[in-house]
PDB file of N, CA and C in Angstrom:
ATOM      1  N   UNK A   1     247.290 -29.962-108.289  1.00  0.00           N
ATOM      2  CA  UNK A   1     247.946 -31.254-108.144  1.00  0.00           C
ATOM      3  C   UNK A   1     249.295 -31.219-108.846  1.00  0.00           C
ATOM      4  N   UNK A   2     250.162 -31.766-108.269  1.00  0.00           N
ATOM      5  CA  UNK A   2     251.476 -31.678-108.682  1.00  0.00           C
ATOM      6  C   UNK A   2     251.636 -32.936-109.560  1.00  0.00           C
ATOM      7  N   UNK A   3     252.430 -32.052-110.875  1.00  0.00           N
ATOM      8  CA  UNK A   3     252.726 -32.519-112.533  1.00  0.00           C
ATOM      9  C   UNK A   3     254.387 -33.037-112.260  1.00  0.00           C
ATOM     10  N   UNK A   4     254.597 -33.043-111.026  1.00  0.00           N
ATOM     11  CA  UNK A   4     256.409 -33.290-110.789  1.00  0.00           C
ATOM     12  C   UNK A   4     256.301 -34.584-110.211  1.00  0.00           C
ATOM     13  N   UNK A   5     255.694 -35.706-110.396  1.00  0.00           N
ATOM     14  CA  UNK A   5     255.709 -36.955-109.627  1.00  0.00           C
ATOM     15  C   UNK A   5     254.461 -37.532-110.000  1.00  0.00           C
ATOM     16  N   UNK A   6     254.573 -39.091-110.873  1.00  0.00           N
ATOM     17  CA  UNK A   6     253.691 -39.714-110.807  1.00  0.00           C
ATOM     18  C   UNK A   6     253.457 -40.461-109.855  1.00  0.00           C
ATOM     19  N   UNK A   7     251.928 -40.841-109.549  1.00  0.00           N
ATOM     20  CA  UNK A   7     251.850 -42.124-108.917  1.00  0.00           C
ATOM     21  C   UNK A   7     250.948 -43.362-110.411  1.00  0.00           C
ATOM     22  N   UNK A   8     251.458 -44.327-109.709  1.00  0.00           N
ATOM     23  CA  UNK A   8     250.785 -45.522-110.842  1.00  0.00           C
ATOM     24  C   UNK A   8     251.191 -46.952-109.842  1.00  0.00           C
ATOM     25  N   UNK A   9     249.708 -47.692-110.103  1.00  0.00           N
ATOM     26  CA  UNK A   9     249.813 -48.844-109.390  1.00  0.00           C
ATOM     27  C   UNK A   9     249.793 -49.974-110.264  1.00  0.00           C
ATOM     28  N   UNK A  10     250.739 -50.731-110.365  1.00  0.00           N
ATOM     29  CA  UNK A  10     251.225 -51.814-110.957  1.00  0.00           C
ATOM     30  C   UNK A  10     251.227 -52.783-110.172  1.00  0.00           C
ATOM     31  N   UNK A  11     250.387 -53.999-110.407  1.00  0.00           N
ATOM     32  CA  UNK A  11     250.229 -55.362-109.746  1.00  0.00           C
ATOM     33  C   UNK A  11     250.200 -55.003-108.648  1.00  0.00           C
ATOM     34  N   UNK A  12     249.646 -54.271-107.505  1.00  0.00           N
ATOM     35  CA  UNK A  12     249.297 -53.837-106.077  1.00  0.00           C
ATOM     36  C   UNK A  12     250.751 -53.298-105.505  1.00  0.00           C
ATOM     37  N   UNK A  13     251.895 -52.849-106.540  1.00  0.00           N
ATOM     38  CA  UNK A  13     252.820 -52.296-106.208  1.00  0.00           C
ATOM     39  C   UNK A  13     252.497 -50.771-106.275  1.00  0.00           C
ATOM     40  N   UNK A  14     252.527 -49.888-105.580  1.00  0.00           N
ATOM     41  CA  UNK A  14     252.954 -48.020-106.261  1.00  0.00           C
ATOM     42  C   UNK A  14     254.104 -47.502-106.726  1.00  0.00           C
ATOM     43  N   UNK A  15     253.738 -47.511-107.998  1.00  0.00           N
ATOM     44  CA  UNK A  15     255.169 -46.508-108.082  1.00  0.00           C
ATOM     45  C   UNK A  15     255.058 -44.865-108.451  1.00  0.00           C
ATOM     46  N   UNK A  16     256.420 -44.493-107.991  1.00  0.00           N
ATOM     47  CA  UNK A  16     256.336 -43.432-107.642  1.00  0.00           C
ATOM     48  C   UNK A  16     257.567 -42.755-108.553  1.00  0.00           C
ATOM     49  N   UNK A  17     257.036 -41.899-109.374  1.00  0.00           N
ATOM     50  CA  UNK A  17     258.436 -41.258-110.357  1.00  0.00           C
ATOM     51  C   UNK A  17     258.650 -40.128-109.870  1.00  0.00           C
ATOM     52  N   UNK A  18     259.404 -38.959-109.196  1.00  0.00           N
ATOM     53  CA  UNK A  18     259.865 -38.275-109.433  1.00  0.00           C
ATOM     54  C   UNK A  18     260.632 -37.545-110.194  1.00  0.00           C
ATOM     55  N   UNK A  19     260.493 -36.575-110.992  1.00  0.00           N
ATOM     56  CA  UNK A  19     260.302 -35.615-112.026  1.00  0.00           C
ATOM     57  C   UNK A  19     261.472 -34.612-111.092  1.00  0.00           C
ATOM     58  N   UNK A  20     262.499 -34.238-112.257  1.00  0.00           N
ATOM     59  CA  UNK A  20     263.774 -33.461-111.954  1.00  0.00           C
ATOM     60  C   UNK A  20     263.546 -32.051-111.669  1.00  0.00           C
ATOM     61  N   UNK A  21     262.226 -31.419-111.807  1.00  0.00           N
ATOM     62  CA  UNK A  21     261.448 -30.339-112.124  1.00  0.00           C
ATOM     63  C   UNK A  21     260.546 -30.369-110.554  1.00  0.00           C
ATOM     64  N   UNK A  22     260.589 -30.826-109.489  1.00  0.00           N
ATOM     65  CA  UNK A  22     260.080 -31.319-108.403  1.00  0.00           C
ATOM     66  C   UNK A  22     260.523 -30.131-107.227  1.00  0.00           C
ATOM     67  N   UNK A  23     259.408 -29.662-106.953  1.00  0.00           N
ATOM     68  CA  UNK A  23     259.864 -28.536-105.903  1.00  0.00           C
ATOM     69  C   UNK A  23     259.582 -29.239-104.330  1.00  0.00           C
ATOM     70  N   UNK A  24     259.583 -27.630-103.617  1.00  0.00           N
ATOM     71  CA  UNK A  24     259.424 -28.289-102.285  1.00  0.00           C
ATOM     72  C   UNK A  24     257.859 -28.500-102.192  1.00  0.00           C
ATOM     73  N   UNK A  25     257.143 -27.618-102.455  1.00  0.00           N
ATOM     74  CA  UNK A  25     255.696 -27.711-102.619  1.00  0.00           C
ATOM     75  C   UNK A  25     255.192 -28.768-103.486  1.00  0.00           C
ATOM     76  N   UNK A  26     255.604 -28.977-104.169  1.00  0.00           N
ATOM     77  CA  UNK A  26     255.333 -30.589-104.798  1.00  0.00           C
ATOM     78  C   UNK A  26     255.453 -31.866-103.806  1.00  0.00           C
ATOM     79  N   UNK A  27     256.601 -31.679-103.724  1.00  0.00           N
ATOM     80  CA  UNK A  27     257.243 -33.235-102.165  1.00  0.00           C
ATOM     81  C   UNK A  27     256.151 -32.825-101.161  1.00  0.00           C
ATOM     82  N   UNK A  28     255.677 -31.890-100.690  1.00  0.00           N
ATOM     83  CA  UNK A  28     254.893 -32.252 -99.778  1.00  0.00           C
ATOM     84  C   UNK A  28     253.250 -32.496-100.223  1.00  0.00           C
ATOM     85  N   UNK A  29     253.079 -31.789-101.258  1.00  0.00           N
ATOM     86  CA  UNK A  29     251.591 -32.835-102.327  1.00  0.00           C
ATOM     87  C   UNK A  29     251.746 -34.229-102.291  1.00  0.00           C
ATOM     88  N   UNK A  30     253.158 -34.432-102.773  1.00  0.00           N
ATOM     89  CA  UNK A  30     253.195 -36.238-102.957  1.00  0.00           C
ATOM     90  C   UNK A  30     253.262 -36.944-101.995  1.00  0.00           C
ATOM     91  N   UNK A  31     253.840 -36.433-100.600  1.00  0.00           N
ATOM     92  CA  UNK A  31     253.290 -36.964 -99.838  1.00  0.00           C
ATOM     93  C   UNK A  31     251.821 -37.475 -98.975  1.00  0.00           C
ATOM     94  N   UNK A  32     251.545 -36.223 -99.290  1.00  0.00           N
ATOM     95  CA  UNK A  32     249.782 -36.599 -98.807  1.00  0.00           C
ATOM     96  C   UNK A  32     248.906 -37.352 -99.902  1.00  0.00           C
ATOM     97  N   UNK A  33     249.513 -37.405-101.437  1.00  0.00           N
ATOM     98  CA  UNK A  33     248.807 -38.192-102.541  1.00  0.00           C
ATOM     99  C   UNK A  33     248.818 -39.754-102.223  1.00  0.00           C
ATOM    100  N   UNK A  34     250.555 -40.039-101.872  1.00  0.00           N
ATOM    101  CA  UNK A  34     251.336 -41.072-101.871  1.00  0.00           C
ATOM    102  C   UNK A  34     250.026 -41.771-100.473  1.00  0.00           C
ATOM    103  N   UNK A  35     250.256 -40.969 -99.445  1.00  0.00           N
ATOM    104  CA  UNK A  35     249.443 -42.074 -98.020  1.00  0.00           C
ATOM    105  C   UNK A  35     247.966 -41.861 -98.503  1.00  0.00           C
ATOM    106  N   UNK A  36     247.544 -41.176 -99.187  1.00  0.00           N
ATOM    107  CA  UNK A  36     245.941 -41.673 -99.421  1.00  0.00           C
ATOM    108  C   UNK A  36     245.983 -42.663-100.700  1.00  0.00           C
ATOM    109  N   UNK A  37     246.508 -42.761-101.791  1.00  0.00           N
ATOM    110  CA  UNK A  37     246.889 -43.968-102.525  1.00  0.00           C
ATOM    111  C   UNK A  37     246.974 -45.277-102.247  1.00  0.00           C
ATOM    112  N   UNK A  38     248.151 -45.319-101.106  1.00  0.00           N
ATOM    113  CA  UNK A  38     248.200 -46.240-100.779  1.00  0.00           C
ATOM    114  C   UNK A  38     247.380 -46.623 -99.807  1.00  0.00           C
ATOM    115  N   UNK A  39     246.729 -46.348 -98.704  1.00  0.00           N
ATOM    116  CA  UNK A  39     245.421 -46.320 -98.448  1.00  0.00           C
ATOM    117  C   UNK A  39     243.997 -47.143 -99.015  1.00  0.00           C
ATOM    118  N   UNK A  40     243.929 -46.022-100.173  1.00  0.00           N
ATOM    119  CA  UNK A  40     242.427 -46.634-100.738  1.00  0.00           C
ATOM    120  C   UNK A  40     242.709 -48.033-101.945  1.00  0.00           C
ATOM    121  N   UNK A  41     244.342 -48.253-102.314  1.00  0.00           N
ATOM    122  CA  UNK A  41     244.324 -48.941-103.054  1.00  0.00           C
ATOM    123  C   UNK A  41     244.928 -50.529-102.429  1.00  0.00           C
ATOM    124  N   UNK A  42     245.383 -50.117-101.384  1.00  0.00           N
ATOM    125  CA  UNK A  42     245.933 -51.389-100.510  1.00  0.00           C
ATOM    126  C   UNK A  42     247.150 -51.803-101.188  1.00  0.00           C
ATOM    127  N   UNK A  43     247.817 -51.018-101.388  1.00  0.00           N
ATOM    128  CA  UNK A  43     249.182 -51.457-102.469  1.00  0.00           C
ATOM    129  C   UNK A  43     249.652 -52.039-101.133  1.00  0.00           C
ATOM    130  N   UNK A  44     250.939 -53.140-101.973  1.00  0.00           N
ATOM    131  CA  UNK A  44     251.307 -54.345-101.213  1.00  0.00           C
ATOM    132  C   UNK A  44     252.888 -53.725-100.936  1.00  0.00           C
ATOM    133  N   UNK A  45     253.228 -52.697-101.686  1.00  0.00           N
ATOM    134  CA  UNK A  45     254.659 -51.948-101.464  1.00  0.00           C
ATOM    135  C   UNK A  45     255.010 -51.054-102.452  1.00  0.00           C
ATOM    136  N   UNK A  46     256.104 -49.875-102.129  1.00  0.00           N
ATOM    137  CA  UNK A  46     255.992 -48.820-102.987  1.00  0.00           C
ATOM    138  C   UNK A  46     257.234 -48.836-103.339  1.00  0.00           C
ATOM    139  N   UNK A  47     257.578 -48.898-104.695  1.00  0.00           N
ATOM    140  CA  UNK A  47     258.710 -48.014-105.086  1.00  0.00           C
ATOM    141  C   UNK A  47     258.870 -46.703-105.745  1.00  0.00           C
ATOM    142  N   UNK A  48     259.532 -45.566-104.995  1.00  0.00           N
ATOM    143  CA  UNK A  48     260.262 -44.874-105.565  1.00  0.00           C
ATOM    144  C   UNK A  48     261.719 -44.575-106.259  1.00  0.00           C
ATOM    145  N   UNK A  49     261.410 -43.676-107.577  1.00  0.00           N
ATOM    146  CA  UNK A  49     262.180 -44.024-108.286  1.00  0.00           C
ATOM    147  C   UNK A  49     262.953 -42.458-108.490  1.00  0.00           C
ATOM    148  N   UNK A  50     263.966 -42.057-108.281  1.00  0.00           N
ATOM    149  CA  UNK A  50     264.712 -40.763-108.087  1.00  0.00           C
ATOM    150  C   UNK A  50     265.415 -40.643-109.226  1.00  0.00           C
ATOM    151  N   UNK A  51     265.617 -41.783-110.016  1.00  0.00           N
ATOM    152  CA  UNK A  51     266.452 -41.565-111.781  1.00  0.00           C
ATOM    153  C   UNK A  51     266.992 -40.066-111.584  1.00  0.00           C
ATOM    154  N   UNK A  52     265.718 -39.549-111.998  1.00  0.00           N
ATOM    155  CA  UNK A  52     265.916 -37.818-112.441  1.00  0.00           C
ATOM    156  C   UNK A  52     266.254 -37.137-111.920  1.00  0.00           C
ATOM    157  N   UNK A  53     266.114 -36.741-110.677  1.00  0.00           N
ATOM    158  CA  UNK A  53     267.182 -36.088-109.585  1.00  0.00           C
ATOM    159  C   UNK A  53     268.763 -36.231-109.759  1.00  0.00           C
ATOM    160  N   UNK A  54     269.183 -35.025-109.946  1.00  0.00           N
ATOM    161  CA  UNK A  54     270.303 -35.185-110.358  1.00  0.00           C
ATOM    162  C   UNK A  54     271.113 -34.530-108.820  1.00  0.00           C
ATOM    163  N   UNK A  55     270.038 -33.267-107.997  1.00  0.00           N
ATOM    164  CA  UNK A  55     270.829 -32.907-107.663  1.00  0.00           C
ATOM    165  C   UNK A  55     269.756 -33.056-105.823  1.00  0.00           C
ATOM    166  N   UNK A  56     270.019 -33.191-105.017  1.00  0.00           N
ATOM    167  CA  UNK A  56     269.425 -33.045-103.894  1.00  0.00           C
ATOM    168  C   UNK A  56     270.026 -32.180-102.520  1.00  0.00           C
ATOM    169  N   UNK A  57     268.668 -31.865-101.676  1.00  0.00           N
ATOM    170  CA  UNK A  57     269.453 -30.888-100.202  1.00  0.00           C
ATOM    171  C   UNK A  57     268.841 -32.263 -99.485  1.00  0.00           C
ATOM    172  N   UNK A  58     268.985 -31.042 -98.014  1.00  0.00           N
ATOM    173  CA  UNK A  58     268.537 -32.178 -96.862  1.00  0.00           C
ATOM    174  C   UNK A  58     266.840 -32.239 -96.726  1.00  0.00           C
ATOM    175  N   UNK A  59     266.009 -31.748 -97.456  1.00  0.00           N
ATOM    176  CA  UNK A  59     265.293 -31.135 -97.666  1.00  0.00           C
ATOM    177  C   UNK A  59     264.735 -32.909 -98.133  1.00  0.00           C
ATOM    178  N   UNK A  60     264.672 -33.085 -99.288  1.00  0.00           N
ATOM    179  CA  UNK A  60     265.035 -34.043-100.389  1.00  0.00           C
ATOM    180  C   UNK A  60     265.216 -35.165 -99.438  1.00  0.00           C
ATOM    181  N   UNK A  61     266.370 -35.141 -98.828  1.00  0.00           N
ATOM    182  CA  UNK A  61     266.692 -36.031 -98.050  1.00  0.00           C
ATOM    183  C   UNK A  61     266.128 -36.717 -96.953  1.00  0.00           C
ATOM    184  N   UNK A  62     264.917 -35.697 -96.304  1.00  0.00           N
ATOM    185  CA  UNK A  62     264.076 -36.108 -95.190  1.00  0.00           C
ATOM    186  C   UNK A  62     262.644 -36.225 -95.989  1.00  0.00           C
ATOM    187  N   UNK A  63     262.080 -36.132 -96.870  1.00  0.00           N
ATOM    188  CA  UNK A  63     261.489 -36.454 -97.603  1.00  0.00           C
ATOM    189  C   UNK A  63     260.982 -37.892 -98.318  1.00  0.00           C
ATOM    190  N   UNK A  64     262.300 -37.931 -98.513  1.00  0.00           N
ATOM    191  CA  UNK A  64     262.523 -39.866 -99.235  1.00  0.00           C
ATOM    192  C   UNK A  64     262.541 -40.452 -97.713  1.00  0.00           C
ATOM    193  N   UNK A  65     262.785 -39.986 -96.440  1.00  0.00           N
ATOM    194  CA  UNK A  65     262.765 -40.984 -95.773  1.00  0.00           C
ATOM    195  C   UNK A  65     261.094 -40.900 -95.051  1.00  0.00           C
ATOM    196  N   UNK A  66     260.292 -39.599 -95.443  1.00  0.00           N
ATOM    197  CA  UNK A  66     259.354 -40.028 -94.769  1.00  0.00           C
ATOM    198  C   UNK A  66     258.191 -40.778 -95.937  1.00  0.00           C
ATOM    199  N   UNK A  67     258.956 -40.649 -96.929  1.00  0.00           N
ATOM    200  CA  UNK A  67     258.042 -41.528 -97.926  1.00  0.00           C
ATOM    201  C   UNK A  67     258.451 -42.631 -97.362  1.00  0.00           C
ATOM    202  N   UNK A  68     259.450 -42.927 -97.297  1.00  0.00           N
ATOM    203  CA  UNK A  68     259.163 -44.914 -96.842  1.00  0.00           C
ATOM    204  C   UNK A  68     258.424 -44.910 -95.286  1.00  0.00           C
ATOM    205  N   UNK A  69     258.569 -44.114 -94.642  1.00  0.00           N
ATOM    206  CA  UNK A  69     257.653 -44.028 -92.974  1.00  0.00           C
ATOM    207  C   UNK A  69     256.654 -44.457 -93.672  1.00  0.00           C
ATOM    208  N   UNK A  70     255.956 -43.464 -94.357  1.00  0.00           N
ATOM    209  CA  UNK A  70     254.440 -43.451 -94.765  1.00  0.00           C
ATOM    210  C   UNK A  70     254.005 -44.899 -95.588  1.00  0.00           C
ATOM    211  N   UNK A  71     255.158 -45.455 -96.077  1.00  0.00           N
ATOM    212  CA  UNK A  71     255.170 -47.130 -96.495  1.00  0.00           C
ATOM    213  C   UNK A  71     255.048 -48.504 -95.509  1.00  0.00           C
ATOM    214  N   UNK A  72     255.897 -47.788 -94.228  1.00  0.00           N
ATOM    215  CA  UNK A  72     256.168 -48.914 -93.034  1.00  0.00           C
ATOM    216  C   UNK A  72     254.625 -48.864 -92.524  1.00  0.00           C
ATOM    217  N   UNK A  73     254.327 -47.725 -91.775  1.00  0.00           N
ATOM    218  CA  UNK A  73     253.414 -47.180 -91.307  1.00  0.00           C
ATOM    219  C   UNK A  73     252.176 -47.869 -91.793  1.00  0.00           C
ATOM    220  N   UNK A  74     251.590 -47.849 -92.999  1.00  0.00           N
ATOM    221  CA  UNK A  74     250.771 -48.277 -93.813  1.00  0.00           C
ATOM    222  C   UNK A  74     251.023 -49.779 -94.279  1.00  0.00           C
ATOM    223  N   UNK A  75     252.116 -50.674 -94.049  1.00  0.00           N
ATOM    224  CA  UNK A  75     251.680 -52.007 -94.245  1.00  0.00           C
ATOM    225  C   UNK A  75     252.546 -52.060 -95.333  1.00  0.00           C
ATOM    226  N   UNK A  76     253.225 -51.092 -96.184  1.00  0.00           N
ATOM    227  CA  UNK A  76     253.617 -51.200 -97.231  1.00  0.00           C
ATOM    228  C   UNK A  76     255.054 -51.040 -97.631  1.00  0.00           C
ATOM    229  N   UNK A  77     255.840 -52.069 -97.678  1.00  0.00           N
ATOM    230  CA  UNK A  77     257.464 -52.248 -97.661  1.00  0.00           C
ATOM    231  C   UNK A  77     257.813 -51.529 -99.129  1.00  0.00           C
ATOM    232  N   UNK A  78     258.710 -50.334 -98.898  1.00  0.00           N
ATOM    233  CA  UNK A  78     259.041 -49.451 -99.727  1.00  0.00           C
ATOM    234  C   UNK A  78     260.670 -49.614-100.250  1.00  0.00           C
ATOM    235  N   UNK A  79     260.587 -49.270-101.272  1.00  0.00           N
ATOM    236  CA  UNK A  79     262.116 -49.034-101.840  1.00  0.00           C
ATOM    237  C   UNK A  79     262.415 -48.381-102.841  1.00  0.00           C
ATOM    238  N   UNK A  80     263.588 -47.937-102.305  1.00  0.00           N
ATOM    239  CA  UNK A  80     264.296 -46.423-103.486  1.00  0.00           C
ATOM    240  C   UNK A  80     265.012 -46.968-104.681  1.00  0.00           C
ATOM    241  N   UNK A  81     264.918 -46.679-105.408  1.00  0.00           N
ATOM    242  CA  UNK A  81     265.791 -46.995-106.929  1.00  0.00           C
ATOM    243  C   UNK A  81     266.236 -45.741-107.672  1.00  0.00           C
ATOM    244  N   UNK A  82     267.318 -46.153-108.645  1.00  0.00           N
ATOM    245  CA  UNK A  82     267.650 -45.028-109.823  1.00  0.00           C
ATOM    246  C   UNK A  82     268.694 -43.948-108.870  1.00  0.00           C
ATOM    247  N   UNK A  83     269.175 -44.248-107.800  1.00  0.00           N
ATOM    248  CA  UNK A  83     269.716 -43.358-106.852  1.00  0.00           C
ATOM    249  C   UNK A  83     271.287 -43.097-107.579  1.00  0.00           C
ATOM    250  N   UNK A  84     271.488 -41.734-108.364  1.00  0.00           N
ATOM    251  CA  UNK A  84     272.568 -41.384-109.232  1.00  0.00           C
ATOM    252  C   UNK A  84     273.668 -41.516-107.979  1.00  0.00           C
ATOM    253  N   UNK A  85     274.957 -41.574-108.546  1.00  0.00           N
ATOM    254  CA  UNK A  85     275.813 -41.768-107.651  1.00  0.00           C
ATOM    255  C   UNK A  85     276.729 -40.000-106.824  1.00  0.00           C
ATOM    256  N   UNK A  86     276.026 -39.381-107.863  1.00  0.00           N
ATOM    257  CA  UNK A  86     276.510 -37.863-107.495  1.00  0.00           C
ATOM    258  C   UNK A  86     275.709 -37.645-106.332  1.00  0.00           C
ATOM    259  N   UNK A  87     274.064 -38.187-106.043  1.00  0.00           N
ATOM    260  CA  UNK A  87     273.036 -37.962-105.282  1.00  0.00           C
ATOM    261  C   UNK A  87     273.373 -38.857-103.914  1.00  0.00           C
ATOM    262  N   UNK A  88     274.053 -39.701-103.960  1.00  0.00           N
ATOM    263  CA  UNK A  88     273.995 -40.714-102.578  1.00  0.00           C
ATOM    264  C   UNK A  88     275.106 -39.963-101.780  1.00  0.00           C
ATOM    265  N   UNK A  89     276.653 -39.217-102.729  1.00  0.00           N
ATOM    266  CA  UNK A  89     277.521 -39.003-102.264  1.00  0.00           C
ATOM    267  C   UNK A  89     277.033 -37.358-101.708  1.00  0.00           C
ATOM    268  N   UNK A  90     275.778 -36.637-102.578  1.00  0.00           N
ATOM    269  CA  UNK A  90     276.018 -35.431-101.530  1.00  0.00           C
ATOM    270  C   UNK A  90     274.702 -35.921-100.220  1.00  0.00           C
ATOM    271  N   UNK A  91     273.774 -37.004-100.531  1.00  0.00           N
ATOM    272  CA  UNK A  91     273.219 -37.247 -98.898  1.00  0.00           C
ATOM    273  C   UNK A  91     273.944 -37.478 -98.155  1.00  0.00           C
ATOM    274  N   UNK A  92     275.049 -38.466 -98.328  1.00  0.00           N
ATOM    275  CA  UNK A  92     276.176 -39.142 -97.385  1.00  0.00           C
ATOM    276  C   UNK A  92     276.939 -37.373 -96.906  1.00  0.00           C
ATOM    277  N   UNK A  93     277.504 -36.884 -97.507  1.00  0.00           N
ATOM    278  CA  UNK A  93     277.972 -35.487 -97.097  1.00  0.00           C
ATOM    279  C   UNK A  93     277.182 -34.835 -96.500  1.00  0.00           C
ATOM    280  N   UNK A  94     275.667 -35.194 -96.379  1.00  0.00           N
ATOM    281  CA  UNK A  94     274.699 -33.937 -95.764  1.00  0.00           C
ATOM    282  C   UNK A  94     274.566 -34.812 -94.107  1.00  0.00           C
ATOM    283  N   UNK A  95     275.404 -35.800 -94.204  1.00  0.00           N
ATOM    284  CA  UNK A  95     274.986 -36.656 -92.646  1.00  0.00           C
ATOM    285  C   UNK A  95     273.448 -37.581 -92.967  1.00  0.00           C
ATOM    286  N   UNK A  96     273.356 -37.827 -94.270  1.00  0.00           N
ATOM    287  CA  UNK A  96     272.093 -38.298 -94.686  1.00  0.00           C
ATOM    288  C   UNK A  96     272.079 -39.442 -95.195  1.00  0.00           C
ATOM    289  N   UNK A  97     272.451 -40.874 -94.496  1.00  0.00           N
ATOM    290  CA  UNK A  97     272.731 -42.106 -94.934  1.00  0.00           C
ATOM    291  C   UNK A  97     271.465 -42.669 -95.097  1.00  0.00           C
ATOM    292  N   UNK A  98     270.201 -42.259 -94.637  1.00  0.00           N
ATOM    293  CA  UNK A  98     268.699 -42.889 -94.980  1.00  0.00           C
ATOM    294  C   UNK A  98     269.065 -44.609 -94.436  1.00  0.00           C
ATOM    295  N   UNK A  99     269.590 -44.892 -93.077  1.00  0.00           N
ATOM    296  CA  UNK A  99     269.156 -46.343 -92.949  1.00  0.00           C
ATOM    297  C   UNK A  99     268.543 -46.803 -92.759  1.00  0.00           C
ATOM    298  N   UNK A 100     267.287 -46.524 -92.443  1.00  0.00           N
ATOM    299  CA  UNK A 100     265.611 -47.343 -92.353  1.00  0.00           C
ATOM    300  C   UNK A 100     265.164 -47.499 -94.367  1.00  0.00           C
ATOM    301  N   UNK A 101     266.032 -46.902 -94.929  1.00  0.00           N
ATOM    302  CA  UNK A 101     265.590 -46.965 -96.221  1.00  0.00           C
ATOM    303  C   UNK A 101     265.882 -47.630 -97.272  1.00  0.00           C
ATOM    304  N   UNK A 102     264.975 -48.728 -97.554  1.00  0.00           N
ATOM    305  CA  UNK A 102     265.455 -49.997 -98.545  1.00  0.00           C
ATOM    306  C   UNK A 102     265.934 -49.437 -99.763  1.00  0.00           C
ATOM    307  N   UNK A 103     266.607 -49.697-100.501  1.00  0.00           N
ATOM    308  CA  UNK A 103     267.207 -50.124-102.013  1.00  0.00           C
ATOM    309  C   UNK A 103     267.291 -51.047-102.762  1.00  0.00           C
ATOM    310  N   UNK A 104     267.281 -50.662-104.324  1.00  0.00           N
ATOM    311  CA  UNK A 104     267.765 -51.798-104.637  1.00  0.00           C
ATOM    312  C   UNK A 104     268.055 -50.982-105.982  1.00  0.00           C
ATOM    313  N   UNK A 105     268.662 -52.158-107.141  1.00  0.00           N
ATOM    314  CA  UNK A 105     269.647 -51.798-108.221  1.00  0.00           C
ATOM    315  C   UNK A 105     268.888 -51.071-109.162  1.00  0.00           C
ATOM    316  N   UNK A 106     267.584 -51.517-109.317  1.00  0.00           N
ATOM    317  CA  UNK A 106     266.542 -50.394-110.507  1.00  0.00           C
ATOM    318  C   UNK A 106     265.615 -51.561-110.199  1.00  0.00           C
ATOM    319  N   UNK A 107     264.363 -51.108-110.792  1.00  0.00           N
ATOM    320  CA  UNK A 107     263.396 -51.037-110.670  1.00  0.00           C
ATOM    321  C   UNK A 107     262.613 -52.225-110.568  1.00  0.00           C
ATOM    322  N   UNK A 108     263.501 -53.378-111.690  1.00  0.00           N
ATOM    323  CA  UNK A 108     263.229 -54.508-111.862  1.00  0.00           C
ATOM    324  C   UNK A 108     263.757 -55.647-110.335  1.00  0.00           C
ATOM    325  N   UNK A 109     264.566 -54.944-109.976  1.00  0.00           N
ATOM    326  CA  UNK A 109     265.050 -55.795-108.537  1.00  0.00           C
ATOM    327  C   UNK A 109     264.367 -55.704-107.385  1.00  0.00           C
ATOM    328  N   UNK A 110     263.703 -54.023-107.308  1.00  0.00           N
ATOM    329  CA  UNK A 110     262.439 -53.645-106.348  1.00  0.00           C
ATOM    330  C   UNK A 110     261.527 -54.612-106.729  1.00  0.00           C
ATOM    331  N   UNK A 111     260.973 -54.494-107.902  1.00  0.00           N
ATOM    332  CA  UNK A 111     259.669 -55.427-107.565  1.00  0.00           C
ATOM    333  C   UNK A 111     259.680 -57.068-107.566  1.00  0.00           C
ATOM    334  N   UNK A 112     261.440 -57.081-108.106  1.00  0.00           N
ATOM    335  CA  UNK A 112     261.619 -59.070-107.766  1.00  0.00           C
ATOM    336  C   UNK A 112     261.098 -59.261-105.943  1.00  0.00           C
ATOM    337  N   UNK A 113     262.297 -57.969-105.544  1.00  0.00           N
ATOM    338  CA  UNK A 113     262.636 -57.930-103.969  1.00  0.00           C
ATOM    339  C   UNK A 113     260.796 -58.034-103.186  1.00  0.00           C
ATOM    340  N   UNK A 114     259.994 -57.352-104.014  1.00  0.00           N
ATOM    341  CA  UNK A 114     258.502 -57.614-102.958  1.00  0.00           C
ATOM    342  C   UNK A 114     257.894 -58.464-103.140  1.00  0.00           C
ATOM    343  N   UNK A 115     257.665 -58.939-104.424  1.00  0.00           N
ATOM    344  CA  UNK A 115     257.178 -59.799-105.261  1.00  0.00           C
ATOM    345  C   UNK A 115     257.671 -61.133-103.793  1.00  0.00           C
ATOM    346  N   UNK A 116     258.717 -61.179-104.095  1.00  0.00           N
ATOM    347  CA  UNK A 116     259.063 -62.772-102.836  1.00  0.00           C
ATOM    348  C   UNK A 116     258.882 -62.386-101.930  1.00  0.00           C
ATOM    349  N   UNK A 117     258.313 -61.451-101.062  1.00  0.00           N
ATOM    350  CA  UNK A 117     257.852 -61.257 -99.597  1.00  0.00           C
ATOM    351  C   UNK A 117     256.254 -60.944 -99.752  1.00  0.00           C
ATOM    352  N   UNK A 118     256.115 -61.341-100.838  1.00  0.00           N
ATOM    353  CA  UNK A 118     254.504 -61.483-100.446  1.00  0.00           C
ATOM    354  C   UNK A 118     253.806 -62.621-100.853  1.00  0.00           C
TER     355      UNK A 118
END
């Protein structure tokens, strides 16, 4: 089990930390952790949180977007936080604008932002 990404469910929210130490074989553990989680726990929406990522590919990039699929998909309105500004400018350079993919300012605005849609 991969030590590069927590999951933790807070008030029927998931969150999701990613760890700067996060390989490719990890991202695809957390993905299959992330849809059975949310699954058996009925979380009401997920945030992930990328803080630590300092540096990302396209790799990375299709990744975060199928974590929020696996959010839509499942009932569960997802959003990215902690997104460094070195990290948005090399997705935007990789042709990687993620627009199916919510945001918001940190962490505390994600869970204002679900908190009022539910």
């Amino acid at each position: 089990m991969s030590q590069s990404a927590g999951l933790y469910l807070v008030d029927e929210i998931m969150l999701v930390a990613i760890d700067e130490d996060i390989n490719d074989s990890d991202i695809v553990d957390l993905q299959d952790r992330l849809a059975q989680r949310v699954h058996d726990t009925g979380a009401r929406g997920i945030v992930i949180d990328v803080s630590a990522l300092e540096i990302v590919d396209t790799f990375v990039g299709r990744i975060i977007a199928q974590l929020a699929g696996i959010g839509t998909l499942l009932d569960s309105p997802t959003y990215l936080v902690g997104m460094r500004p070195a990290v948005a400018m090399t997705l935007v350079e990789l042709g990687m604008t993620l627009p199916t993919v919510r945001t918001a300012r940190n962490l505390q605005h994600a869970l204002e932002r679900l908190r009022a849609t539910q």
